[in-house]
PDB file of N, CA and C in Angstrom:
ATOM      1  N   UNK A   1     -23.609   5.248 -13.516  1.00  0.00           N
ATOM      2  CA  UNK A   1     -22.482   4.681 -14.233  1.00  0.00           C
ATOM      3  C   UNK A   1     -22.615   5.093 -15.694  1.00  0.00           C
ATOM      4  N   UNK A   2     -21.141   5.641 -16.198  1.00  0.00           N
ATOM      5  CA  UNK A   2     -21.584   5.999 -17.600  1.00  0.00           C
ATOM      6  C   UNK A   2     -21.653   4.720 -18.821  1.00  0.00           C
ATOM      7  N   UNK A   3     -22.132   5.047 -19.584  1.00  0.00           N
ATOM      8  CA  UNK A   3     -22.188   3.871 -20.985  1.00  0.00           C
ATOM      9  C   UNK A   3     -20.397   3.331 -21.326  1.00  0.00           C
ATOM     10  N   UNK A   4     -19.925   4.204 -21.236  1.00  0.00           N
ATOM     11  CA  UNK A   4     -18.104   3.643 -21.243  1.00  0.00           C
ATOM     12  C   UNK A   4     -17.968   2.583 -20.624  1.00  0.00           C
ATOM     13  N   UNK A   5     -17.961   3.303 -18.834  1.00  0.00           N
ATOM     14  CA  UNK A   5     -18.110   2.285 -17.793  1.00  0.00           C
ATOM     15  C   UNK A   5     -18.775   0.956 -18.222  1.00  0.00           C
ATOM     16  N   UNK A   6     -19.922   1.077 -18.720  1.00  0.00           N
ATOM     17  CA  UNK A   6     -20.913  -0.295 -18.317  1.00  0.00           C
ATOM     18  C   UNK A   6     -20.370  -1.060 -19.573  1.00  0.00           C
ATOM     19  N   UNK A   7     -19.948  -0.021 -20.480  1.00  0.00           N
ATOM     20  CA  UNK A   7     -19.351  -1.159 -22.008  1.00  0.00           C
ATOM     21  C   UNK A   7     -18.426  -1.721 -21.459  1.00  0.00           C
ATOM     22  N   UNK A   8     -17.280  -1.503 -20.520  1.00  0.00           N
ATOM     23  CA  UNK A   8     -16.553  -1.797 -20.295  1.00  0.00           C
ATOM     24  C   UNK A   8     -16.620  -2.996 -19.051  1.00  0.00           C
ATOM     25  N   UNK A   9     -17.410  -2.861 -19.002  1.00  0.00           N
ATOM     26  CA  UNK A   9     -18.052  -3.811 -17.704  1.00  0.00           C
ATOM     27  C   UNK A   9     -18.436  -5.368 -18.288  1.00  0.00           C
ATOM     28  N   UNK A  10     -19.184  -5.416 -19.400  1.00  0.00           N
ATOM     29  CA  UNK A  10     -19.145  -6.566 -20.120  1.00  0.00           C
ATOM     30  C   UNK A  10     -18.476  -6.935 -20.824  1.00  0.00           C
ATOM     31  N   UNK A  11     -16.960  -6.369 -20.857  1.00  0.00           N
ATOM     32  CA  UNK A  11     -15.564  -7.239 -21.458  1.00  0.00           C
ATOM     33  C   UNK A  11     -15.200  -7.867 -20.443  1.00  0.00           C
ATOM     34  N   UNK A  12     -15.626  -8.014 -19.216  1.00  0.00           N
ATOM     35  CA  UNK A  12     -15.066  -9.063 -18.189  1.00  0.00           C
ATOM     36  C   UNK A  12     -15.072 -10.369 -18.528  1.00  0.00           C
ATOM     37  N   UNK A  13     -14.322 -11.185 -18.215  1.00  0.00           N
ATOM     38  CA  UNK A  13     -14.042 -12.690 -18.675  1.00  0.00           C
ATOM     39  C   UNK A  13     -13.574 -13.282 -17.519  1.00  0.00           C
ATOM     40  N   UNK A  14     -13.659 -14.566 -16.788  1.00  0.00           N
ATOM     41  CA  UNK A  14     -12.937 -15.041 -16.163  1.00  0.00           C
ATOM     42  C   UNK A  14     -11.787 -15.388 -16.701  1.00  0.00           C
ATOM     43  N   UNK A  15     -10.843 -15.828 -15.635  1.00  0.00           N
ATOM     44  CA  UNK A  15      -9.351 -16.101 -16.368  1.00  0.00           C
ATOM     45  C   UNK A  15      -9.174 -17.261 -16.598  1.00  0.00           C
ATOM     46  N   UNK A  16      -8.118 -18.069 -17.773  1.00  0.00           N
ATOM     47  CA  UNK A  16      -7.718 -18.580 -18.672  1.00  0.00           C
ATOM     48  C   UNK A  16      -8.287 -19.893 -17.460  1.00  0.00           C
ATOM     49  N   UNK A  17      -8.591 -20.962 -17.731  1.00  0.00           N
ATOM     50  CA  UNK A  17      -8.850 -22.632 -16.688  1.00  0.00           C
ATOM     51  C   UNK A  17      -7.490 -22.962 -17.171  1.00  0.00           C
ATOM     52  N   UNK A  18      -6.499 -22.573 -18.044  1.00  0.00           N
ATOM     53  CA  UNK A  18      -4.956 -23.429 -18.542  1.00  0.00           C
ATOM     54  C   UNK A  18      -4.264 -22.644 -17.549  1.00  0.00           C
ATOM     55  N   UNK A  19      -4.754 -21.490 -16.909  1.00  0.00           N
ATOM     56  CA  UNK A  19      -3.285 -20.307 -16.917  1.00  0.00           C
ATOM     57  C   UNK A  19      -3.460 -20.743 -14.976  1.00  0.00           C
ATOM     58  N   UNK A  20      -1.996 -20.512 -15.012  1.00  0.00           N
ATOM     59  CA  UNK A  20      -1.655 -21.031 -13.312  1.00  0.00           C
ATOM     60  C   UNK A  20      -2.008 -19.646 -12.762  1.00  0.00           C
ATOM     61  N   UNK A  21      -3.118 -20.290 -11.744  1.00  0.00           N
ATOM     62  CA  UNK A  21      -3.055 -19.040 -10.485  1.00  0.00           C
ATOM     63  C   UNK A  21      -1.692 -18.249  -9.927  1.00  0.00           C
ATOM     64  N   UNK A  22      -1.759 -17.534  -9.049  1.00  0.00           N
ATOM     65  CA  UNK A  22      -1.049 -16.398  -8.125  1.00  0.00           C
ATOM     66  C   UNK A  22      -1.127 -17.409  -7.070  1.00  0.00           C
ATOM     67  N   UNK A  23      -2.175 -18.104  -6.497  1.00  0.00           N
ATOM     68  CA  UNK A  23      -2.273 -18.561  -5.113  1.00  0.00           C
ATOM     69  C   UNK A  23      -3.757 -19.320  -5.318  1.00  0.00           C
ATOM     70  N   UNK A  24      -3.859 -20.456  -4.435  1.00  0.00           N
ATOM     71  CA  UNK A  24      -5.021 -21.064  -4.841  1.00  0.00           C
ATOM     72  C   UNK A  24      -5.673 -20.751  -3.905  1.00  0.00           C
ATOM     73  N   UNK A  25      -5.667 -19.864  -3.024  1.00  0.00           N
ATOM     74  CA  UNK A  25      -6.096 -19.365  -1.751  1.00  0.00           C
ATOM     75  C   UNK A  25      -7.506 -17.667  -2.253  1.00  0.00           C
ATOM     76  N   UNK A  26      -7.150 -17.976  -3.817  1.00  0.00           N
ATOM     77  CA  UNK A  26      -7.914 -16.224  -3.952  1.00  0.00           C
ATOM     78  C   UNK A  26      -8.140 -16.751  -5.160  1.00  0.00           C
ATOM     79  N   UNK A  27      -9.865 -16.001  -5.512  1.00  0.00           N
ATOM     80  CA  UNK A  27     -10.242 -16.422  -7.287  1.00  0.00           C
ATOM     81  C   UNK A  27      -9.454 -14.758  -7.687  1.00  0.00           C
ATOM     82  N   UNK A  28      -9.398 -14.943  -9.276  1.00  0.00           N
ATOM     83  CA  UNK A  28      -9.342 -13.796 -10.224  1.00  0.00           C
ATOM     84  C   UNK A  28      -9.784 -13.561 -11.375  1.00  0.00           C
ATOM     85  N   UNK A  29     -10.462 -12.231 -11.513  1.00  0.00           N
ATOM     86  CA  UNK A  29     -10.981 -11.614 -12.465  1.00  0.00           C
ATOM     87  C   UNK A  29     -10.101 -11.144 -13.399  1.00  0.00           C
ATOM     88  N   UNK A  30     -10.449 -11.182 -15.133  1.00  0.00           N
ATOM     89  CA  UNK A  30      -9.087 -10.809 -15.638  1.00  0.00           C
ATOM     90  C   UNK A  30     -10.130  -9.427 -16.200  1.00  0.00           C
ATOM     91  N   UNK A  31      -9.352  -7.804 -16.822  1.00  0.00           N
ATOM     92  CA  UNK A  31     -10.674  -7.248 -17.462  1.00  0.00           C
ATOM     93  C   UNK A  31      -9.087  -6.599 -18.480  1.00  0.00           C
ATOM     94  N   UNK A  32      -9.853  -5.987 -19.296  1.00  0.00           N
ATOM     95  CA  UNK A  32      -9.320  -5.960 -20.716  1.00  0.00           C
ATOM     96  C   UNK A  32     -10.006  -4.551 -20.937  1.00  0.00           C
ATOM     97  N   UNK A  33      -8.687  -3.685 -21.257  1.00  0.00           N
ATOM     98  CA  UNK A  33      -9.510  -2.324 -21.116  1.00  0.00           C
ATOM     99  C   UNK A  33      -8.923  -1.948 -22.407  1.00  0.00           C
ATOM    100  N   UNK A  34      -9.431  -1.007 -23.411  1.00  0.00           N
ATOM    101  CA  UNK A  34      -9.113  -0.604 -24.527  1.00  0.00           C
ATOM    102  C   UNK A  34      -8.398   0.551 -24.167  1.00  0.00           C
ATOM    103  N   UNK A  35      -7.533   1.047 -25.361  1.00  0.00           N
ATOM    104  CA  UNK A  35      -6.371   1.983 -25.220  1.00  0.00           C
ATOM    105  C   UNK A  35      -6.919   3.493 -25.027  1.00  0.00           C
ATOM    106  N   UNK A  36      -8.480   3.493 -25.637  1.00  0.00           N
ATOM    107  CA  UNK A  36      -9.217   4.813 -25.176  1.00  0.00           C
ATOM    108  C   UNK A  36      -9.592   5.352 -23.481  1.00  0.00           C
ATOM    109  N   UNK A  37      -9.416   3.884 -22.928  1.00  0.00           N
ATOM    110  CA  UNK A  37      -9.771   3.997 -21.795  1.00  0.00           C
ATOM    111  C   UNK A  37      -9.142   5.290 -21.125  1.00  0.00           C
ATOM    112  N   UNK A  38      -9.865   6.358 -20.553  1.00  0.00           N
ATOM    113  CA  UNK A  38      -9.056   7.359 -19.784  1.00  0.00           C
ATOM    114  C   UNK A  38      -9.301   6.760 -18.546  1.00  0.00           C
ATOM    115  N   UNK A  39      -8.280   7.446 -17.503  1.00  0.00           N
ATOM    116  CA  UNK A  39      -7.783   6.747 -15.970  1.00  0.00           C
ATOM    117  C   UNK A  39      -9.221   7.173 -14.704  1.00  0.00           C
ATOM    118  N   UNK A  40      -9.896   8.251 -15.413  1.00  0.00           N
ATOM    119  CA  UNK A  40     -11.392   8.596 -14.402  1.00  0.00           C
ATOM    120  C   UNK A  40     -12.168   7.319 -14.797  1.00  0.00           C
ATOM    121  N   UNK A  41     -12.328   6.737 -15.843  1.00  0.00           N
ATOM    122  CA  UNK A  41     -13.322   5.883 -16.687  1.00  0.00           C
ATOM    123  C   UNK A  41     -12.566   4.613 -15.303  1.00  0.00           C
ATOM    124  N   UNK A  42     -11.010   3.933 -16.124  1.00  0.00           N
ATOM    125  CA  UNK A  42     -10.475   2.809 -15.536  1.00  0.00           C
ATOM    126  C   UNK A  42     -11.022   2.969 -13.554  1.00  0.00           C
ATOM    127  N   UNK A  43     -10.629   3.819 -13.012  1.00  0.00           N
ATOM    128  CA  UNK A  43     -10.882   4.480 -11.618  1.00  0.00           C
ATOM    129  C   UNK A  43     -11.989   3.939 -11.455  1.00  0.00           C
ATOM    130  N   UNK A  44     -12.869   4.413 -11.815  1.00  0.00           N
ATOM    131  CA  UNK A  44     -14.318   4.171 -11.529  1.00  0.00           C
ATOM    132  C   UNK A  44     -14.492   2.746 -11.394  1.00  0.00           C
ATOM    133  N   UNK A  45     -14.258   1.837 -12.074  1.00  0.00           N
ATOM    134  CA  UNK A  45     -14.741   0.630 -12.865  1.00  0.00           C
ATOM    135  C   UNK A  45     -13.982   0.042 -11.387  1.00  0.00           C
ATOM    136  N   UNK A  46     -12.707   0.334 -11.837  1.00  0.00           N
ATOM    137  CA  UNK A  46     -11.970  -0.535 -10.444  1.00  0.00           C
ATOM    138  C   UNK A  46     -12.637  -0.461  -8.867  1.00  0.00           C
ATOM    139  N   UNK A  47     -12.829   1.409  -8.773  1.00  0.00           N
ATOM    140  CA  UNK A  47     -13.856   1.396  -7.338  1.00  0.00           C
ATOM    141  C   UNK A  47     -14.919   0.402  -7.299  1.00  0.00           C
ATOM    142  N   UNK A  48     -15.397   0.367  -8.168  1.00  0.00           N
ATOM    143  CA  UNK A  48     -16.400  -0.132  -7.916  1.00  0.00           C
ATOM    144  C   UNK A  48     -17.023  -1.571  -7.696  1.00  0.00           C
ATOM    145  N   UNK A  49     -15.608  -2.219  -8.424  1.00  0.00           N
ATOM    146  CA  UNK A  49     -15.687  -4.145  -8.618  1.00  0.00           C
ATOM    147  C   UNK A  49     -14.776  -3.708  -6.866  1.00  0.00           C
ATOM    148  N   UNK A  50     -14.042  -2.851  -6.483  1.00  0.00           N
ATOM    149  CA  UNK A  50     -13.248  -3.124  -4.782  1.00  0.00           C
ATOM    150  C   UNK A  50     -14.990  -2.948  -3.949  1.00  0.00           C
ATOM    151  N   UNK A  51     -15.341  -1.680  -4.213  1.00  0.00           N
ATOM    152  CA  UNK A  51     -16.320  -1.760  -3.115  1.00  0.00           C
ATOM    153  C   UNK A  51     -17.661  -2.433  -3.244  1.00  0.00           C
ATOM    154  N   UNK A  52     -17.922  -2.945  -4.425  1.00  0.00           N
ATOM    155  CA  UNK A  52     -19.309  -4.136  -3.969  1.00  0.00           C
ATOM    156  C   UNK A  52     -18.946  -5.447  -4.254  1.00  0.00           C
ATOM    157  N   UNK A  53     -17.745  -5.722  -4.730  1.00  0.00           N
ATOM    158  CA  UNK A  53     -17.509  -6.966  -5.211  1.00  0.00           C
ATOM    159  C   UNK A  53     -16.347  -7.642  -4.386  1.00  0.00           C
ATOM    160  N   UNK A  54     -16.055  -6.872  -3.383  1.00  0.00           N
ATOM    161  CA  UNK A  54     -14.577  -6.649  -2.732  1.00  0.00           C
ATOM    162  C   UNK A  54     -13.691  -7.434  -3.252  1.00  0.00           C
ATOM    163  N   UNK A  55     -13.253  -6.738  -4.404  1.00  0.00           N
ATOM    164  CA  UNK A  55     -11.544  -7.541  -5.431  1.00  0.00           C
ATOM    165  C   UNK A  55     -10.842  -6.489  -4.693  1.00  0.00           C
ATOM    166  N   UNK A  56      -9.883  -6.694  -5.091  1.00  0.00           N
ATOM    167  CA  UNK A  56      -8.153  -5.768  -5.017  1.00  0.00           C
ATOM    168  C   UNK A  56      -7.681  -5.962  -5.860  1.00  0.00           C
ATOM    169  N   UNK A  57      -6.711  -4.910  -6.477  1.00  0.00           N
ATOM    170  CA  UNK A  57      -6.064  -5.094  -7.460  1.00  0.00           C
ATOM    171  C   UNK A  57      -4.447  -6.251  -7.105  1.00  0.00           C
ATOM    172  N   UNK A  58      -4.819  -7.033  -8.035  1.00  0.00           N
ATOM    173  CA  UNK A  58      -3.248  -7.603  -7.955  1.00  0.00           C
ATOM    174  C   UNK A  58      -2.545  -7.527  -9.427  1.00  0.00           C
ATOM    175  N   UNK A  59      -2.504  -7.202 -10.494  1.00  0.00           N
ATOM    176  CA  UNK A  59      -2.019  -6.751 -11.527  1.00  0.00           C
ATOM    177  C   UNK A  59      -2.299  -5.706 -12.458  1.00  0.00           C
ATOM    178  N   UNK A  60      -1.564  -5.083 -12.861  1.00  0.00           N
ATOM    179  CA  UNK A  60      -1.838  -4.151 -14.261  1.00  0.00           C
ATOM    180  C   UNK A  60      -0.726  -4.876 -15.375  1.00  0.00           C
ATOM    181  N   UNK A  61      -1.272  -5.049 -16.460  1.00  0.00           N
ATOM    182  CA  UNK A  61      -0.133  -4.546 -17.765  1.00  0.00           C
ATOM    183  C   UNK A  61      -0.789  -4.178 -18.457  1.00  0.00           C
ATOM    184  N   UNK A  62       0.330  -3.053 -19.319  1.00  0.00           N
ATOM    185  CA  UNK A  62       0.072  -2.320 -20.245  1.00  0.00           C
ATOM    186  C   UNK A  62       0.747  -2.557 -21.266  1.00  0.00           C
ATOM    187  N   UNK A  63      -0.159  -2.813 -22.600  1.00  0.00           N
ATOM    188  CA  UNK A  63       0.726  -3.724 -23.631  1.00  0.00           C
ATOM    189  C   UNK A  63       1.113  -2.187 -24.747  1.00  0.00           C
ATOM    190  N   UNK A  64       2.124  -2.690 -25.676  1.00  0.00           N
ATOM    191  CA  UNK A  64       2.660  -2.142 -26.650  1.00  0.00           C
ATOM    192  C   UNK A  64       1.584  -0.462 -27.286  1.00  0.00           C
ATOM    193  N   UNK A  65       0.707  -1.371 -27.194  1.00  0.00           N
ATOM    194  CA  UNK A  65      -0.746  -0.489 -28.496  1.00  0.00           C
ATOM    195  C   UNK A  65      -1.826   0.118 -27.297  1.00  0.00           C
ATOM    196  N   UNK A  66      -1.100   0.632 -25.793  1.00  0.00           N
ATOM    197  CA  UNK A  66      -2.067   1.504 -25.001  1.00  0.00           C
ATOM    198  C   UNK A  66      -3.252   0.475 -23.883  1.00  0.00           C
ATOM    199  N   UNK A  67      -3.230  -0.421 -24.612  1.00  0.00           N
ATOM    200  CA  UNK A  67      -4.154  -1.069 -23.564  1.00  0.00           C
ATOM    201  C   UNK A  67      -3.695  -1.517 -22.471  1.00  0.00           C
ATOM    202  N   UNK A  68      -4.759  -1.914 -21.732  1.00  0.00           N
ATOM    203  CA  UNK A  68      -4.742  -2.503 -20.419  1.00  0.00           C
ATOM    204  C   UNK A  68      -5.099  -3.820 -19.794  1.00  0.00           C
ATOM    205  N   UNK A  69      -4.468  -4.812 -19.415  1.00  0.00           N
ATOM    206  CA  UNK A  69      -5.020  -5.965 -18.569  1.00  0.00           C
ATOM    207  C   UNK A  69      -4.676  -5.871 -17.307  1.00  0.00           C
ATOM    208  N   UNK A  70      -5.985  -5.632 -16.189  1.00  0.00           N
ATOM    209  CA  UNK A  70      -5.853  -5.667 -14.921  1.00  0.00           C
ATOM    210  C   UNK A  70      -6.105  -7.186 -14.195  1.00  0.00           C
ATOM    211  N   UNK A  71      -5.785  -7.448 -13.192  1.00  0.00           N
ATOM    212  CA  UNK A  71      -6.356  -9.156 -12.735  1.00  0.00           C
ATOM    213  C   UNK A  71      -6.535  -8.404 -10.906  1.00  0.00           C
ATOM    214  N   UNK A  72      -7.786  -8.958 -10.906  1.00  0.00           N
ATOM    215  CA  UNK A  72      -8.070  -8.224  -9.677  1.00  0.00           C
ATOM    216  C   UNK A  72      -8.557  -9.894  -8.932  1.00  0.00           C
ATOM    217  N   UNK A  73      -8.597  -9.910  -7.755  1.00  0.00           N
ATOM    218  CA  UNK A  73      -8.282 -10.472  -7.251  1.00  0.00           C
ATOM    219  C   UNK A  73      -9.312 -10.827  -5.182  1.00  0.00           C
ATOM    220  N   UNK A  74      -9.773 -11.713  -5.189  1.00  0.00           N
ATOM    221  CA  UNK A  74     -10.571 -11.954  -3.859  1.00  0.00           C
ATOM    222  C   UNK A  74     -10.251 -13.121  -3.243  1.00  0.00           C
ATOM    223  N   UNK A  75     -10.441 -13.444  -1.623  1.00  0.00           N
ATOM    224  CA  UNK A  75     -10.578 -14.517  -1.326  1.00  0.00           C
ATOM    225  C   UNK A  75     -11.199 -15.115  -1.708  1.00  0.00           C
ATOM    226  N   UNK A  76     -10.678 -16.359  -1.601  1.00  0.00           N
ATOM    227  CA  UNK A  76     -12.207 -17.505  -1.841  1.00  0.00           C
ATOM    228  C   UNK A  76     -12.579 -18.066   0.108  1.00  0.00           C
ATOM    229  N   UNK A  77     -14.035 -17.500   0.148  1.00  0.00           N
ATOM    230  CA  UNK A  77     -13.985 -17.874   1.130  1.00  0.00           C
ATOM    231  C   UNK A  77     -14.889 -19.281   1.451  1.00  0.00           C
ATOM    232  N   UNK A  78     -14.252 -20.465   2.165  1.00  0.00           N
ATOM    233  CA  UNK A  78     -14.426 -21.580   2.373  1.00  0.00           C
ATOM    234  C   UNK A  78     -15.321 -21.750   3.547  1.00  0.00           C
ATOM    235  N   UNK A  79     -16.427 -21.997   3.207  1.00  0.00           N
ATOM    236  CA  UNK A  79     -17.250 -22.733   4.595  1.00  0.00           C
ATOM    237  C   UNK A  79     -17.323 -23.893   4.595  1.00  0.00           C
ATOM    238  N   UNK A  80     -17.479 -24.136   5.894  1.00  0.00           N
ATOM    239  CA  UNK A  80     -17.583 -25.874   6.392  1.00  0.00           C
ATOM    240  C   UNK A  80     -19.360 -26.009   6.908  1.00  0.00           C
ATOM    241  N   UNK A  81     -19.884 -26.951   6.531  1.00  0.00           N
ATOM    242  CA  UNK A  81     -20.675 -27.511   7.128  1.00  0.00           C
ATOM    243  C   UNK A  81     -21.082 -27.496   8.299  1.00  0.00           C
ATOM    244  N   UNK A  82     -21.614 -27.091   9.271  1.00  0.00           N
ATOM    245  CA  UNK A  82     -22.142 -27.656  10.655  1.00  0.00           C
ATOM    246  C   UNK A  82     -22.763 -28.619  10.896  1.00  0.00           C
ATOM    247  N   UNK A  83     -23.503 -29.074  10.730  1.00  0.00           N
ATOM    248  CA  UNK A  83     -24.093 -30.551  10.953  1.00  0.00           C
ATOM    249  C   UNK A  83     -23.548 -31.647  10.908  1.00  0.00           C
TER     250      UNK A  83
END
């Protein structure tokens, strides 16, 4: 993973506890990508929170000044007890 990547890896934040979910059925990740970000760099970052972290993307915006907010997105999966 390059140093971009991994800088970019610790701007992750969970999302807002005020801001209303999509569905209360799935948590979400919000990530915040700077306007330098090129799309091999963004690519990567995204493969990689889908294949070990298994998110999906459920949003992009792209604001005024180049940047990026993605909200990616997983079940929450619920176990029950046995005993």
């Amino acid at each position: 993973m390059s140093d971009d990547v991994r800088d970019l890896d610790s701007r992750v934040r969970p999302a807002d506890a005020g801001a209303t979910p999509f569905s209360p059925d799935y948590e979400y990740r919000v990530f915040s990508l700077p306007r330098g970000t090129g799309r091999a760099q963004a690519r990567q970052l995204l493969t990689e929170q889908a294949e070990y972290g298994r998110w999906e993307l459920a949003r992009v915006q792209i604001s005024f000044g180049g940047g990026r907010r993605v909200w990616l997105r997983r079940r929450i999966m619920r176990v029950e007890r046995t005993l």
